[in-house]
C-alpha atoms as a PDB file:
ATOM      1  CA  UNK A   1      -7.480  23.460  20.055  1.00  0.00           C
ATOM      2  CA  UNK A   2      -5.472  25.267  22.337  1.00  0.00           C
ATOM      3  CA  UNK A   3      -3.433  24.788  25.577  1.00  0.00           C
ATOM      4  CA  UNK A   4      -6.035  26.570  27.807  1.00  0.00           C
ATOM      5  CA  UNK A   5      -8.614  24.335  25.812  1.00  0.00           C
ATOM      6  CA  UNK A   6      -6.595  21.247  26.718  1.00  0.00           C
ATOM      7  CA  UNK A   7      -6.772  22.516  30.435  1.00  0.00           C
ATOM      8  CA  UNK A   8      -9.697  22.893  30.658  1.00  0.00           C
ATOM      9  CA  UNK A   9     -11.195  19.468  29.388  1.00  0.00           C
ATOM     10  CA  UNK A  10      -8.910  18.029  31.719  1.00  0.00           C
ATOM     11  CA  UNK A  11     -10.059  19.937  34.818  1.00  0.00           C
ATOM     12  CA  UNK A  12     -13.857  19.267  34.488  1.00  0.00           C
ATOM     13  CA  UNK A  13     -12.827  15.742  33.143  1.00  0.00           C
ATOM     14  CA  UNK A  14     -14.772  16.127  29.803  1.00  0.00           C
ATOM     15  CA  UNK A  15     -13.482  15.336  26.353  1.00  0.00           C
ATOM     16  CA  UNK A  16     -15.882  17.111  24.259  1.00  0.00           C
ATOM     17  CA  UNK A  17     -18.820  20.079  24.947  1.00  0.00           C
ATOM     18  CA  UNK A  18     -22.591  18.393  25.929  1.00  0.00           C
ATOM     19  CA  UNK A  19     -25.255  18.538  23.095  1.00  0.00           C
ATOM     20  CA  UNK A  20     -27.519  21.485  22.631  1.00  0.00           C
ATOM     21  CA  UNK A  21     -29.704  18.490  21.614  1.00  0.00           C
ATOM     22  CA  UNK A  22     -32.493  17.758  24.418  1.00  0.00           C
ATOM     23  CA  UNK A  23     -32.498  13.746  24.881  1.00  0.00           C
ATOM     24  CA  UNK A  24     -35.565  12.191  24.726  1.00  0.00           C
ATOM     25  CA  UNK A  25     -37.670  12.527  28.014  1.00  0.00           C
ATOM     26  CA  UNK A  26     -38.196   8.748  29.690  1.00  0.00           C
ATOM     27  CA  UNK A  27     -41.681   8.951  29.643  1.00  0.00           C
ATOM     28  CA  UNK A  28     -41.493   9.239  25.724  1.00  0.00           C
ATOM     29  CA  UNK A  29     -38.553   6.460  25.809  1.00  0.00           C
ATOM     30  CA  UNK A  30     -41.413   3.783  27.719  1.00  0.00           C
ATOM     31  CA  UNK A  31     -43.711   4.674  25.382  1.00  0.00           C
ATOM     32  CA  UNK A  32     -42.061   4.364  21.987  1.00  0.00           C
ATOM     33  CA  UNK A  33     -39.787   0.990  23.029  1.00  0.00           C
ATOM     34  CA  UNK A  34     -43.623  -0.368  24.435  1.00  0.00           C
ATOM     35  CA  UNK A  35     -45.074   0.055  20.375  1.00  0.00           C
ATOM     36  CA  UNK A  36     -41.609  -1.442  19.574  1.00  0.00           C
ATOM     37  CA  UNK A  37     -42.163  -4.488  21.783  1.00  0.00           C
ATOM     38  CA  UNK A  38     -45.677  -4.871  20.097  1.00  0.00           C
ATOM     39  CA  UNK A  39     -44.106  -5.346  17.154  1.00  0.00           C
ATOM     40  CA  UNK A  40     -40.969  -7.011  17.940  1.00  0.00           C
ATOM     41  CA  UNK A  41     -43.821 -10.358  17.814  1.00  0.00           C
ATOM     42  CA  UNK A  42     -44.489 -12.013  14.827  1.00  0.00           C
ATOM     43  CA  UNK A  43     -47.845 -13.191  16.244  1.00  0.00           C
ATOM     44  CA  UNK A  44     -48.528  -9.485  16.942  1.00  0.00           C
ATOM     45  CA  UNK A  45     -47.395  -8.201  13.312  1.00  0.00           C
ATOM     46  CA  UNK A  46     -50.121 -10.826  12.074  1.00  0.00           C
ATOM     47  CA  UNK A  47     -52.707  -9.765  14.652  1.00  0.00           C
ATOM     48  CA  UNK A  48     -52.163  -5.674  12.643  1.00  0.00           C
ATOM     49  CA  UNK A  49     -52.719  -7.380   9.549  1.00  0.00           C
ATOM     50  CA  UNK A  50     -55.737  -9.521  10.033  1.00  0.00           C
ATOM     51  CA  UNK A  51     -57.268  -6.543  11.349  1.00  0.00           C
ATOM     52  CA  UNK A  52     -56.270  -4.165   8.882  1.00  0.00           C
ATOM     53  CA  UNK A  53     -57.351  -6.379   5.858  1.00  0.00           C
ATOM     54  CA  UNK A  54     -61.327  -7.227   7.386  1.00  0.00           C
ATOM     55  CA  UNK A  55     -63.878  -5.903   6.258  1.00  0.00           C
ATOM     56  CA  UNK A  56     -65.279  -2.424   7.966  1.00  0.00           C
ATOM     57  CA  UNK A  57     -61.607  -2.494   9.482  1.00  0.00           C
ATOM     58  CA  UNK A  58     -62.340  -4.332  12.925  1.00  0.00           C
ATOM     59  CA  UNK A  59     -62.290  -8.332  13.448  1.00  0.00           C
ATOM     60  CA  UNK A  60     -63.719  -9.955  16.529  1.00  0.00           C
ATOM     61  CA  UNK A  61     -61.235 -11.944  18.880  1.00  0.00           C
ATOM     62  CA  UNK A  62     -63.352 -15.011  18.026  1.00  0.00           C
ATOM     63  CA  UNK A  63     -62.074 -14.658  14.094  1.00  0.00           C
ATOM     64  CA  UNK A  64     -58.427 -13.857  15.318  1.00  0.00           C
ATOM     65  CA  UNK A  65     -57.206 -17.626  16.949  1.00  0.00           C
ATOM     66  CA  UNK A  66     -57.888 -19.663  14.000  1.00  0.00           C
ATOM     67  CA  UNK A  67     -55.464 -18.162  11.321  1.00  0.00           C
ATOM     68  CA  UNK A  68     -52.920 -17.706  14.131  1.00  0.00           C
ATOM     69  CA  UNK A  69     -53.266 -20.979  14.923  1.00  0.00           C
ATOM     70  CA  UNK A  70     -53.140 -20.178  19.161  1.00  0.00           C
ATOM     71  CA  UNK A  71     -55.312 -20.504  21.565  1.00  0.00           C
ATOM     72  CA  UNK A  72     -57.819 -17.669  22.700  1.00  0.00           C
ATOM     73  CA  UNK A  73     -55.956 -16.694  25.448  1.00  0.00           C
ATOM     74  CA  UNK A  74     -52.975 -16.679  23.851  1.00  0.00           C
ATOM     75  CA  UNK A  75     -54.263 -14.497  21.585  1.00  0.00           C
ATOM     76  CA  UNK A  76     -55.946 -12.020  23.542  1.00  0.00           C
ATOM     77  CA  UNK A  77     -52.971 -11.877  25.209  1.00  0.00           C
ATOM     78  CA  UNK A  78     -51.125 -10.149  22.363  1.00  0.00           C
ATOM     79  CA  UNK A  79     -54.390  -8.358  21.310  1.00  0.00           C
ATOM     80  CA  UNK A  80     -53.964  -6.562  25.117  1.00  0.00           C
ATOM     81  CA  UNK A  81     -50.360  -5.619  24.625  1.00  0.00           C
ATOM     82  CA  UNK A  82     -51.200  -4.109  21.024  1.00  0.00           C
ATOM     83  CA  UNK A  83     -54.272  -2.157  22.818  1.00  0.00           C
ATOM     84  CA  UNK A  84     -51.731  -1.124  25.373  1.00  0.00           C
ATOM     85  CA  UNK A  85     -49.432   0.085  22.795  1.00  0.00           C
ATOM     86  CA  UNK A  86     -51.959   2.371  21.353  1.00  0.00           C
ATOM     87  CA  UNK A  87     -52.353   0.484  18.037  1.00  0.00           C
ATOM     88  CA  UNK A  88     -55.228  -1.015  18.587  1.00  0.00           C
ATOM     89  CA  UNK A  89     -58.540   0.025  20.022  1.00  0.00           C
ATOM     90  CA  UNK A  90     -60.898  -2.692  22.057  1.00  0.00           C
ATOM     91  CA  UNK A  91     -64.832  -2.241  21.768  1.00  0.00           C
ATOM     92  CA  UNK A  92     -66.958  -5.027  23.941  1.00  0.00           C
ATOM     93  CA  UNK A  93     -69.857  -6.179  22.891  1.00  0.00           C
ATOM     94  CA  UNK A  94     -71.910  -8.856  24.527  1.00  0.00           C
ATOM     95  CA  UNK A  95     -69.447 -11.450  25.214  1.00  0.00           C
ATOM     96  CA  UNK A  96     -67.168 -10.598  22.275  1.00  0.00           C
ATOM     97  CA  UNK A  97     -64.481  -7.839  22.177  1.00  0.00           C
ATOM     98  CA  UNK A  98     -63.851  -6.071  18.361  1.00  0.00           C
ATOM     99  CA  UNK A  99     -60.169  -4.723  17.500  1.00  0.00           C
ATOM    100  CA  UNK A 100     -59.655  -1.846  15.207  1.00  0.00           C
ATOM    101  CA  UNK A 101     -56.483   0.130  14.043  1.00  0.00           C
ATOM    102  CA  UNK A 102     -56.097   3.001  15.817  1.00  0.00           C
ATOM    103  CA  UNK A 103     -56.653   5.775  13.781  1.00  0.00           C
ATOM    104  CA  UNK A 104     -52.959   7.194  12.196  1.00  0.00           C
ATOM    105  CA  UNK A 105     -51.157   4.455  14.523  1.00  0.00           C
ATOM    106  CA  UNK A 106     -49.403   2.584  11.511  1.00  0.00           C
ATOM    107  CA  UNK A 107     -48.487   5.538  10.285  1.00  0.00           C
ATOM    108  CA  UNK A 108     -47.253   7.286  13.237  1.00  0.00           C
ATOM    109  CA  UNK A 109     -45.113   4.172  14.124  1.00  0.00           C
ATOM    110  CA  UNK A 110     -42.779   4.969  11.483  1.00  0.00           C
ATOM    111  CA  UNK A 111     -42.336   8.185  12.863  1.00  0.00           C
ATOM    112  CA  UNK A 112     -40.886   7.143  15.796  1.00  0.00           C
ATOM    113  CA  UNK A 113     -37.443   6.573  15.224  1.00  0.00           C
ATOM    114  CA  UNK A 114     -37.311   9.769  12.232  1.00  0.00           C
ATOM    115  CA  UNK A 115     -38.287  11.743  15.018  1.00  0.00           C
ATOM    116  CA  UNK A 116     -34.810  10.465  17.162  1.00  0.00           C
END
């Protein structure tokens, strides 16, 4: 580093040159710390797994508060926040809603912070 180097960091009152780099746009930010939230829950990380591990892939929210052990509310509380996520999808029918994955969701997750 020379002089004029020196200089010149301490005119513009930087200490090294700004990253080519683009940072990651907020809108992307919200989105990828709202899947993190989802699964920052252990309730939630049970909620995946129950779902993943029925039969046909989907489980009805009246098959989801016993083996949590909460109440239905409760429950369709976190079921809302993992639908809001985009990692589950919601299907009424009659009085009942059904939860499925999302389609590459899990996987996709774990992209998240590669893709940093």
């Amino acid at each position: 580093m020379t002089s004029l180097d020196i200089l010149d960091q301490a005119s513009t009152g930087s200490c090294c040159t700004p990253s080519a780099t683009p940072a990651l746009a907020p809108e992307e930010a919200r989105r990828r710390a709202s899947v993190f939230k989802a699964l920052a829950d252990p309730n939630r990380l049970r909620l995946l797994s129950i779902v993943k591990a029925s039969g046909g892939g989907e489980a009805c929210v009246c098959d989801l508060t016993e083996p949590l052990g909460l109440s239905q509310p409760t429950v369709s509380h976190h079921l809302k926040i993992l639908v809001d996520a985009g990692l589950l999808h919601r299907e009424k029918r009659g009085t009942w809603a059904y939860y499925s994955l999302v389609p590459g969701a899990i996987a996709g997750t774990a992209g998240l912070v590669e893709s940093l």
